[in-house]
C-alpha atoms as a PDB file:
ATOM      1  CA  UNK A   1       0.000   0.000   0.000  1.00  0.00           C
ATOM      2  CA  UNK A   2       1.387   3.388  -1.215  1.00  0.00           C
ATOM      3  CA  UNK A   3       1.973   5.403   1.869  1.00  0.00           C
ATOM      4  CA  UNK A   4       0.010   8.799   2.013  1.00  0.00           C
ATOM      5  CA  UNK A   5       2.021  12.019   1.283  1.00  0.00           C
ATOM      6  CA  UNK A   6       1.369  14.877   3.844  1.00  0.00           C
ATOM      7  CA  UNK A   7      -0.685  16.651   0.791  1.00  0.00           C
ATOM      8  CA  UNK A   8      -2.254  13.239   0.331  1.00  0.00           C
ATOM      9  CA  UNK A   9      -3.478  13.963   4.174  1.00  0.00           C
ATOM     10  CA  UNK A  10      -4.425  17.290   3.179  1.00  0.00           C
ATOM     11  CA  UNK A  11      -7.229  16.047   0.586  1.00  0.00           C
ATOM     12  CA  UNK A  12      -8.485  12.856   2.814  1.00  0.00           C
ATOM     13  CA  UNK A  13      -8.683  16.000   5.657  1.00  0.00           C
ATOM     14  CA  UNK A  14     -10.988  17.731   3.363  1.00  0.00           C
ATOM     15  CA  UNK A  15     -13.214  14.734   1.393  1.00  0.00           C
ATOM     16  CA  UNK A  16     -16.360  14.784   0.821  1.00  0.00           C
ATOM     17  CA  UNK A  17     -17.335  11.630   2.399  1.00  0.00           C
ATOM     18  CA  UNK A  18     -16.098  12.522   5.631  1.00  0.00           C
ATOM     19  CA  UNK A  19     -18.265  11.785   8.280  1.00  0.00           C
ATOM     20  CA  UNK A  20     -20.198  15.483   8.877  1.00  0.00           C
ATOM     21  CA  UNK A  21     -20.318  16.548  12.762  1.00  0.00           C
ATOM     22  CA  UNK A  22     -23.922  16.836  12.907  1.00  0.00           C
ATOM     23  CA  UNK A  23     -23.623  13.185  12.211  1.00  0.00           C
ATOM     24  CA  UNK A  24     -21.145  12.193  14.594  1.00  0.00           C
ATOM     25  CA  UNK A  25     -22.515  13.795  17.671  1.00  0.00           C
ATOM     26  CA  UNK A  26     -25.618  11.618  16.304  1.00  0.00           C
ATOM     27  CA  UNK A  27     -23.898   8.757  16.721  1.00  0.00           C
ATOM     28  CA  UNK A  28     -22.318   9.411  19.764  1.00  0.00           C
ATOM     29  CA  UNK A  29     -25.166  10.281  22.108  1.00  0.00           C
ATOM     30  CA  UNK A  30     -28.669   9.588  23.135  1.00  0.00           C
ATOM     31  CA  UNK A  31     -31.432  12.282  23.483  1.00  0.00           C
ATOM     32  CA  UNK A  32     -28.739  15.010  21.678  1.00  0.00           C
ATOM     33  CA  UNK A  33     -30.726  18.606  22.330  1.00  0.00           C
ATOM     34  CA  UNK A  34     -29.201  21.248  19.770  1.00  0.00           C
ATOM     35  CA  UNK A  35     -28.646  24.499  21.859  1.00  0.00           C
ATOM     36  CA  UNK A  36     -28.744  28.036  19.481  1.00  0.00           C
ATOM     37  CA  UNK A  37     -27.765  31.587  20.382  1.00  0.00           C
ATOM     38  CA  UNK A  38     -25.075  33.411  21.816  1.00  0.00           C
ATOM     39  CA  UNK A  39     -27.384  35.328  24.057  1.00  0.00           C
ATOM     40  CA  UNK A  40     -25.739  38.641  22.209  1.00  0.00           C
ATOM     41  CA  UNK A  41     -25.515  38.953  18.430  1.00  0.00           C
ATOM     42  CA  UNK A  42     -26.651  35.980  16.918  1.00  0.00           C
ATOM     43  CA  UNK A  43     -26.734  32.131  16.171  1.00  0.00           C
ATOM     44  CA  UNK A  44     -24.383  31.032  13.767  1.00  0.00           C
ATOM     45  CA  UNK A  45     -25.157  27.796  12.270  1.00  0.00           C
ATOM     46  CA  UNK A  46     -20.957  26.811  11.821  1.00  0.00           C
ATOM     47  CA  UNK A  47     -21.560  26.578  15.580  1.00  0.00           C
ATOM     48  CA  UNK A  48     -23.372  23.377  16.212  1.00  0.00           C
ATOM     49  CA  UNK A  49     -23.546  22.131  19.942  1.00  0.00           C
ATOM     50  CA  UNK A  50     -25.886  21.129  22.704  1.00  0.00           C
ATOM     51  CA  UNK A  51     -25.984  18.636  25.692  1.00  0.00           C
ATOM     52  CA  UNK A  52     -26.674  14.928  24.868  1.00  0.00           C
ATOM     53  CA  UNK A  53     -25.833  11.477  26.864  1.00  0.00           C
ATOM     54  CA  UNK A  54     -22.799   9.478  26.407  1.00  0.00           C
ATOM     55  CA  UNK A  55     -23.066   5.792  27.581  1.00  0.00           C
ATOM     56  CA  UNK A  56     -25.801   7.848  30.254  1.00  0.00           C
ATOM     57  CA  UNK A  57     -23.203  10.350  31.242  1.00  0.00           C
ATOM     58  CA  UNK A  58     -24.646  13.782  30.064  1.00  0.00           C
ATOM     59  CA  UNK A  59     -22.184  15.637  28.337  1.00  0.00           C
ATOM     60  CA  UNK A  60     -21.747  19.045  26.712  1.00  0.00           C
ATOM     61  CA  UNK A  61     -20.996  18.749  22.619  1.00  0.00           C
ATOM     62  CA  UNK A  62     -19.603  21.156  20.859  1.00  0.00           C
ATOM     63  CA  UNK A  63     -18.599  21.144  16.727  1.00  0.00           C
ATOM     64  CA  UNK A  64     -17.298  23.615  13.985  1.00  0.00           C
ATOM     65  CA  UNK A  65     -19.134  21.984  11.089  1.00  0.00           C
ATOM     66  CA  UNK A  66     -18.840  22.455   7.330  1.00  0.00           C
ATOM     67  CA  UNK A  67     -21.682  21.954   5.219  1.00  0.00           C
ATOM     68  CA  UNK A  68     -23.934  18.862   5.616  1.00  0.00           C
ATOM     69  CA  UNK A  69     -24.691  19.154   1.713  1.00  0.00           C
ATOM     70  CA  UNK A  70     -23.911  21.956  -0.938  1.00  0.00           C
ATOM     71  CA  UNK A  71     -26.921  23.831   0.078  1.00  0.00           C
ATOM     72  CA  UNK A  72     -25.885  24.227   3.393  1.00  0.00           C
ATOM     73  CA  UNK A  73     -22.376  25.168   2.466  1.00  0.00           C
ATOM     74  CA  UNK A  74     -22.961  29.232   2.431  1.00  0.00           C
ATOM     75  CA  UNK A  75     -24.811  29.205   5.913  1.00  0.00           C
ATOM     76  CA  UNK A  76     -21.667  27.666   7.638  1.00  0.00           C
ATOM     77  CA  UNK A  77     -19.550  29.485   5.449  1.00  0.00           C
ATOM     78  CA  UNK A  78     -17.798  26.486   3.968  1.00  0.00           C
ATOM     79  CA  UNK A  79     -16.831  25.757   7.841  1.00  0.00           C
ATOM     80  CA  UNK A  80     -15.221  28.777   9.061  1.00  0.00           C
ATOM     81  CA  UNK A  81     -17.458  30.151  12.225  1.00  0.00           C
ATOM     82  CA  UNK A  82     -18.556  33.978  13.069  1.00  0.00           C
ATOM     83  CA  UNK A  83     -18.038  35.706  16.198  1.00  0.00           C
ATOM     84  CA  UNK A  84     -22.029  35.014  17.158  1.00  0.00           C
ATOM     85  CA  UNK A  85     -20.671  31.211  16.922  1.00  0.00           C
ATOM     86  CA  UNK A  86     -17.414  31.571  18.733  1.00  0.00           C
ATOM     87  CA  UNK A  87     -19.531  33.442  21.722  1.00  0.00           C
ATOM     88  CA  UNK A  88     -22.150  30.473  21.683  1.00  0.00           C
ATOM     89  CA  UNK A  89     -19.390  28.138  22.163  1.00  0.00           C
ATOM     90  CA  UNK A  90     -18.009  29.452  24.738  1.00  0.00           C
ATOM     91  CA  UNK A  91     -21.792  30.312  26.391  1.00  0.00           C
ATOM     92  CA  UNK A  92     -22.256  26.348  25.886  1.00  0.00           C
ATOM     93  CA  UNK A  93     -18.903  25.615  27.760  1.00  0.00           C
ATOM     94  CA  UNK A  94     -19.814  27.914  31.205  1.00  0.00           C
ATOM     95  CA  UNK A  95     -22.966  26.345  31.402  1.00  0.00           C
ATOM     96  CA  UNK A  96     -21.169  22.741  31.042  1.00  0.00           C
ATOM     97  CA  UNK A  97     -19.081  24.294  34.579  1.00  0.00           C
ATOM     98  CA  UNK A  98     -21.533  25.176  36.096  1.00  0.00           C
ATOM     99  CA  UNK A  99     -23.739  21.861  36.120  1.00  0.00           C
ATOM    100  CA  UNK A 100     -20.369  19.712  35.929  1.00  0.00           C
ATOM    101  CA  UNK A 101     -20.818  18.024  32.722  1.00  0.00           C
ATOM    102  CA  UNK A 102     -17.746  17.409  30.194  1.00  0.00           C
ATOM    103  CA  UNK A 103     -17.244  19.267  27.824  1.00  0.00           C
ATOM    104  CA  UNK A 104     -16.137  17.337  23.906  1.00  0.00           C
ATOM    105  CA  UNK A 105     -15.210  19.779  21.030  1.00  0.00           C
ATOM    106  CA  UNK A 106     -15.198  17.781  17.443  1.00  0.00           C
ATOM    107  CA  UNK A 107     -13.528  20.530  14.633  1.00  0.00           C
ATOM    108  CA  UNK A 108     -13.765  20.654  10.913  1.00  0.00           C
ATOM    109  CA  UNK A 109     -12.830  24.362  10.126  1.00  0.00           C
ATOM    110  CA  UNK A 110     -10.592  25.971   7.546  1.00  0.00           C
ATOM    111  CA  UNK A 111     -10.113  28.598   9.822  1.00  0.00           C
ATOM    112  CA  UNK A 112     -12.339  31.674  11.136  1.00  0.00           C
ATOM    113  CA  UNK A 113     -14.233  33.325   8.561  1.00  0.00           C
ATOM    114  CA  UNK A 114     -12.103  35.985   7.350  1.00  0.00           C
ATOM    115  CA  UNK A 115     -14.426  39.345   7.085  1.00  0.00           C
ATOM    116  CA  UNK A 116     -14.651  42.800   8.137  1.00  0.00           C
ATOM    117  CA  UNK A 117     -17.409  42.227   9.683  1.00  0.00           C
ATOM    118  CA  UNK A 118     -16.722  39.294  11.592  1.00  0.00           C
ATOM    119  CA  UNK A 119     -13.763  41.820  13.220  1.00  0.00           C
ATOM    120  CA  UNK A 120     -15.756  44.160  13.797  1.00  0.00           C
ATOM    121  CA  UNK A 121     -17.916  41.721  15.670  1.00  0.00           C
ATOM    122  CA  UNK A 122     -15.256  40.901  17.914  1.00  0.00           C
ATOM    123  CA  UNK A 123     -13.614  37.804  16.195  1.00  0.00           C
ATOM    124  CA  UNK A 124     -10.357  37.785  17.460  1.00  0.00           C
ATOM    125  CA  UNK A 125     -11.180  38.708  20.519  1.00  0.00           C
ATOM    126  CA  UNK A 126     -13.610  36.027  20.767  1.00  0.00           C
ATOM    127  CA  UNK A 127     -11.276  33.233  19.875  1.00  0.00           C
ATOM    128  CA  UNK A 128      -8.610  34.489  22.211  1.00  0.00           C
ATOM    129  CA  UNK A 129     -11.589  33.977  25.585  1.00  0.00           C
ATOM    130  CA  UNK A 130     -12.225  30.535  24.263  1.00  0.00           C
ATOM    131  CA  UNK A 131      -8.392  29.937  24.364  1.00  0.00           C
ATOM    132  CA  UNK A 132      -8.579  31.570  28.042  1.00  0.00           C
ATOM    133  CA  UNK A 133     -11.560  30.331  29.611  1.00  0.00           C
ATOM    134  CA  UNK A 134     -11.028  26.830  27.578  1.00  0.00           C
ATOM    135  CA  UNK A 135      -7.321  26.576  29.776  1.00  0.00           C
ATOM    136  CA  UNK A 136      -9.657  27.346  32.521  1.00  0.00           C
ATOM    137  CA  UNK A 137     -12.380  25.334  32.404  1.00  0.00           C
ATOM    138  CA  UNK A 138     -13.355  23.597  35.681  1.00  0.00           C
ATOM    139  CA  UNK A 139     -14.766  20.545  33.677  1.00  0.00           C
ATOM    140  CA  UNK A 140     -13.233  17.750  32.049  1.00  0.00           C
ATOM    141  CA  UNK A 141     -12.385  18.673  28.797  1.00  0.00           C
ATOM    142  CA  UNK A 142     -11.847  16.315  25.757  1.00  0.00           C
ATOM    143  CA  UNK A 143     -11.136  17.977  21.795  1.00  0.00           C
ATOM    144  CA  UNK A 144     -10.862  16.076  18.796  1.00  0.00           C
ATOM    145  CA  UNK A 145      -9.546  16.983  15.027  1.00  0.00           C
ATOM    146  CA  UNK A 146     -11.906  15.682  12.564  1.00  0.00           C
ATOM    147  CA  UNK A 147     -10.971  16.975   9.380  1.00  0.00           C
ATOM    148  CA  UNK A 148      -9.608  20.008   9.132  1.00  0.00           C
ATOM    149  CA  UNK A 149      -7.786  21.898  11.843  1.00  0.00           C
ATOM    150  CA  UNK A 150      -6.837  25.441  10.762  1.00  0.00           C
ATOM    151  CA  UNK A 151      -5.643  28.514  12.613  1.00  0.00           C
ATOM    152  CA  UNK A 152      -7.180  29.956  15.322  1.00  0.00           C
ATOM    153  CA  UNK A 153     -10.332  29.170  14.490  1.00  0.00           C
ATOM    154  CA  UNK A 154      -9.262  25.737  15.228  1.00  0.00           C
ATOM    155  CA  UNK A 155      -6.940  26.498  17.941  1.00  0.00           C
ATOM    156  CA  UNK A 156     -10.291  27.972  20.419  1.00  0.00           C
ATOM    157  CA  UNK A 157     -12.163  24.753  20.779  1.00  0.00           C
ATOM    158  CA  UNK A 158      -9.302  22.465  20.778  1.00  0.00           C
ATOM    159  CA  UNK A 159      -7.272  23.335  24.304  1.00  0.00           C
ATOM    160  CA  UNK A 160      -8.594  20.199  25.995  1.00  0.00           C
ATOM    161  CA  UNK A 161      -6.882  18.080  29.108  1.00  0.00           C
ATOM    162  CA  UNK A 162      -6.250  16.283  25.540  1.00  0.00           C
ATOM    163  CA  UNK A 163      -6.963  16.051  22.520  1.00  0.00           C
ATOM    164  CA  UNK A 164      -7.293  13.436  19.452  1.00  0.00           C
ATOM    165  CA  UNK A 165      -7.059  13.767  15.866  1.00  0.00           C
ATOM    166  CA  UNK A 166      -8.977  11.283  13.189  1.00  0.00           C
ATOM    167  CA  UNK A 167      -6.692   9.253  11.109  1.00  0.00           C
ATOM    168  CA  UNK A 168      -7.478  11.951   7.985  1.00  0.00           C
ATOM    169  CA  UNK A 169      -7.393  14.953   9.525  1.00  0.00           C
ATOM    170  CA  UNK A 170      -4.677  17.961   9.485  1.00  0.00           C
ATOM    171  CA  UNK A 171      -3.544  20.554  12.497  1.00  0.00           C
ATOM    172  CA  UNK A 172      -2.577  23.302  11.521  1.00  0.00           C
ATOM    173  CA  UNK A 173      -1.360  27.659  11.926  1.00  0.00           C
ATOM    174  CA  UNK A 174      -2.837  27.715   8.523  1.00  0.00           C
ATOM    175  CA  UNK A 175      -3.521  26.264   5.040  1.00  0.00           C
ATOM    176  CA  UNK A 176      -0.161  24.392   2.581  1.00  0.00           C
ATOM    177  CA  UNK A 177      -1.954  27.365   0.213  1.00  0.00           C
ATOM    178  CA  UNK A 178      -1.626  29.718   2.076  1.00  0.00           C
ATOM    179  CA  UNK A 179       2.151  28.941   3.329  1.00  0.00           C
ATOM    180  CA  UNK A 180       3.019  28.405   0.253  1.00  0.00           C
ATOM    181  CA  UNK A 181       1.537  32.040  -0.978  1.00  0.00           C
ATOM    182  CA  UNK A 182       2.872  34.193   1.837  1.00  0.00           C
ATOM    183  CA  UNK A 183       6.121  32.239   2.228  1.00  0.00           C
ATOM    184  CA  UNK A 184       7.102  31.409  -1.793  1.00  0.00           C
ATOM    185  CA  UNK A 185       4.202  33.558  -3.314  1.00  0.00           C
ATOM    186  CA  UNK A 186       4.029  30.603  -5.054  1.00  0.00           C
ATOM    187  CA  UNK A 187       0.667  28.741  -4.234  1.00  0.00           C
ATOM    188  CA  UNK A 188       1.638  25.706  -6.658  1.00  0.00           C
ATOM    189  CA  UNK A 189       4.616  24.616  -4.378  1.00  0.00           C
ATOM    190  CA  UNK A 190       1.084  23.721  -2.111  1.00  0.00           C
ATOM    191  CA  UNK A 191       2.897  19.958  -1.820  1.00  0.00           C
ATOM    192  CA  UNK A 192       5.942  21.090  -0.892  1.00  0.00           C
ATOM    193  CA  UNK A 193       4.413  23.352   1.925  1.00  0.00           C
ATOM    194  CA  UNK A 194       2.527  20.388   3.393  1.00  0.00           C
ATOM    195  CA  UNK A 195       5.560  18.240   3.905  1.00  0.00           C
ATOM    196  CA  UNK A 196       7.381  21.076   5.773  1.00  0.00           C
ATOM    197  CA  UNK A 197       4.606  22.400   7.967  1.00  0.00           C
ATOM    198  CA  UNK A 198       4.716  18.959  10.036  1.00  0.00           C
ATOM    199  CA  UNK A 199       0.507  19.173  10.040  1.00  0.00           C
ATOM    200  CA  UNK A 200      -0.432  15.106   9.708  1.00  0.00           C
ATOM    201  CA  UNK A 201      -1.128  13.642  12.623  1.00  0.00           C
ATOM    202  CA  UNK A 202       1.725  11.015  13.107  1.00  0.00           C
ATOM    203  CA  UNK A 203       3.840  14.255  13.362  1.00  0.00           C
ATOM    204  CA  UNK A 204       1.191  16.115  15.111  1.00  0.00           C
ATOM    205  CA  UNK A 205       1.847  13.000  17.940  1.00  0.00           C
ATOM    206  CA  UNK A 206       5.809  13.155  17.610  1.00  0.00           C
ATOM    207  CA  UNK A 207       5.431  17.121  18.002  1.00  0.00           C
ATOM    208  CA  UNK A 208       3.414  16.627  21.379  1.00  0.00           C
ATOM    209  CA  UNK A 209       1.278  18.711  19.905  1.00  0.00           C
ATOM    210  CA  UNK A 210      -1.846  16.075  19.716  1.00  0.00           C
ATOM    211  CA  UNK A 211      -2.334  13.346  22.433  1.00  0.00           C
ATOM    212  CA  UNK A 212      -3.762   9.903  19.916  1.00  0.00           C
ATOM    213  CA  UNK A 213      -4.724   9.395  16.425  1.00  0.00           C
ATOM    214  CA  UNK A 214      -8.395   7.829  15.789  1.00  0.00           C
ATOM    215  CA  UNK A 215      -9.006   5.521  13.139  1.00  0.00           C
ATOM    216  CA  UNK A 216     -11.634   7.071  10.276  1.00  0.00           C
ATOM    217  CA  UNK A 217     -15.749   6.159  11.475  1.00  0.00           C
ATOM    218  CA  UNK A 218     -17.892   5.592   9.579  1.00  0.00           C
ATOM    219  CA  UNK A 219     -20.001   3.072  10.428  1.00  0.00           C
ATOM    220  CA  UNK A 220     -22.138   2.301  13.380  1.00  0.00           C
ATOM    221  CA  UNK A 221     -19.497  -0.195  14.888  1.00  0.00           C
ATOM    222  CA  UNK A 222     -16.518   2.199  14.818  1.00  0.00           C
ATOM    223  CA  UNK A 223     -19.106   5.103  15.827  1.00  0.00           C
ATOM    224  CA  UNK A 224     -19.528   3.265  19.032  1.00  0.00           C
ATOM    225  CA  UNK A 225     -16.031   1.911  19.728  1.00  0.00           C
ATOM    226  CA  UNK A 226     -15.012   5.605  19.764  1.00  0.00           C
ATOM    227  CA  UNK A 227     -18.075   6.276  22.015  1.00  0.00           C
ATOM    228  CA  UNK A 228     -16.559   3.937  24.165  1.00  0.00           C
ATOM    229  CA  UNK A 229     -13.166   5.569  24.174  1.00  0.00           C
ATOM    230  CA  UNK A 230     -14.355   9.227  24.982  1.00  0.00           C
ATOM    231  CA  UNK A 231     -16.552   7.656  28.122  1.00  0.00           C
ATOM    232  CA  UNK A 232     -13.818   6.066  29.362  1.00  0.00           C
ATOM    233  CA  UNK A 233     -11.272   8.933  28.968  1.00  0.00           C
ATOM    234  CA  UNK A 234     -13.655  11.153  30.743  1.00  0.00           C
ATOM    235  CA  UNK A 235     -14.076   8.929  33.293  1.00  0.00           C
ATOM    236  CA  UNK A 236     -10.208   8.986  33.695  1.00  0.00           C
ATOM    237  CA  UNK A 237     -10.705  12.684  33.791  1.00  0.00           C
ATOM    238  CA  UNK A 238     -13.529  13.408  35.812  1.00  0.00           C
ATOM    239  CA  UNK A 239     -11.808  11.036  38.296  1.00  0.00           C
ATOM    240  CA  UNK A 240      -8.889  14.123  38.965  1.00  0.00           C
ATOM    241  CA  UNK A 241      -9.095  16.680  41.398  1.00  0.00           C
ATOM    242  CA  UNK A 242     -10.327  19.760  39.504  1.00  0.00           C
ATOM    243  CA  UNK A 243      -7.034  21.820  40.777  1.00  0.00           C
ATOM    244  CA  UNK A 244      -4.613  18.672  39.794  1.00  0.00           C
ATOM    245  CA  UNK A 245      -7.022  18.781  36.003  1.00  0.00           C
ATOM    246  CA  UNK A 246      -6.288  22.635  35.604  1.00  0.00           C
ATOM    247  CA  UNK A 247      -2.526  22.363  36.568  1.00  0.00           C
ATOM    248  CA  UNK A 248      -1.828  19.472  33.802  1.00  0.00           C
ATOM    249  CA  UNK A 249      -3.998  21.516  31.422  1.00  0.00           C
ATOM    250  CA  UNK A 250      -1.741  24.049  31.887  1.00  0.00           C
ATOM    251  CA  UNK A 251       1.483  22.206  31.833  1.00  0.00           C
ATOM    252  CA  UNK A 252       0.405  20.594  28.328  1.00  0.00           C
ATOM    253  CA  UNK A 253       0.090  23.925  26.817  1.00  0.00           C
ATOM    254  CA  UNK A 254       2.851  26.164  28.499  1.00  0.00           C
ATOM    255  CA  UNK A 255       5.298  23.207  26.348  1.00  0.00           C
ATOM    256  CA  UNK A 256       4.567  25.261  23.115  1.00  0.00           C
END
């Protein structure tokens, strides 16, 4: 079998028959009630989370989504969230504190969506609370790569206790496009830029930067073996003193 090039990684991150979020969270729990609004602006559909049970243990889910077919793409703006759906997220995770439930983040995002509005509205700002209050967060927390990981937009649902990346998926400051563009201004050396940005997830692992690779799921078995992971991860985690849980959380991301 022809081993997969780092651009290779790149497309599987970004197929079309990946498994959407909407349909993993699904999969994952029982009695899944979407929660909408940021209680400010808006309620930005890119933004999909609510509380659902996970093998009975209810469980704050939280996902940056790209389109669930190609006439949803435009509302979730091809996966890249607004400030309205940054601010939900992190609304979701303070009221997973404050009733003690865990909190998993699943991400699929090319990055924030890059408009003057969205800074007027606060996006930057917004991703750098989730980053704060994330490292913060008085709750197990659990987030996992699913396709694409890109930039910040990425970076402010995914500083768990630990987190995971799907065998396809790619972590990254931002796209082998755009590296290649800003660094060559040459945006067909795209192949190139993906082998030295170290963004697949075996190097992802060797970096530290990501915690355990997840094989692909599809299917309703290897939905539920995963299932079976997360519950017994945050069982590991809920099992730590909540100041022993914020001090590792902390160590993790002080390394970079």
């Amino acid at each position: 079998m022809t081993k997969k090039t780092a651009f290779d990684r790149v497309l599987a991150a970004r197929a079309q028959d990946k498994i959407t979020i909407k349909d993993l969270i699904a999969g994952l729990t029982d009695d899944f009630i979407e929660l909408h609004g940021d209680r400010a602006y808006g309620d930005d559909a890119a933004i999909y989370g609510g509380i659902g049970l996970l093998q009975q243990q209810p469980a704050t889910l939280i996902g940056i989504r790209k389109a669930d077919d190609e006439k949803s793409a435009a509302d979730v703006h091809f996966g890249s969230a607004e400030p309205d759906g940054y601010r939900k997220a992190l609304r979701l995770m303070k009221q997973a504190e404050k009733f003690q439930r865990p909190v998993i983040t699943f991400i699929n995002t090319p990055g924030a969506f890059p408009d003057v509005n969205a800074e007027y509205h606060g996006q930057g700002y917004l991703i750098s609370q989730l980053i704060l209050q994330g490292l913060q967060l008085k709750t197990p927390y659990l987030a996992i790569i699913v396709g694409e990981g890109g930039s910040g937009g990425a970076l402010a649902l995914a500083v768990g206790d630990c987190v995971w990346a799907f065998q396809d998926s790619i972590y990254s400051v931002l796209s082998p496009e755009g590296y290649a563009t800003i660094l060559w201004k040459d945006s067909s050396r795209v192949r190139e830029a993906a082998e030295i940005m170290k963004l697949t997830p075996p190097e992802l692992v060797e970096q530290g930067i990501i915690d355990k690779i997840i094989p692909e799921v599809r299917t309703k078995a290897e939905i539920n073996q995963l299932k079976q992971q997360l519950f017994d991860k945050i069982k590991e985690l809920s099992a730590i003193p909540t100041a022993e849980l914020l001090r590792r959380r902390f160590a993790r991301y002080r390394k970079f």
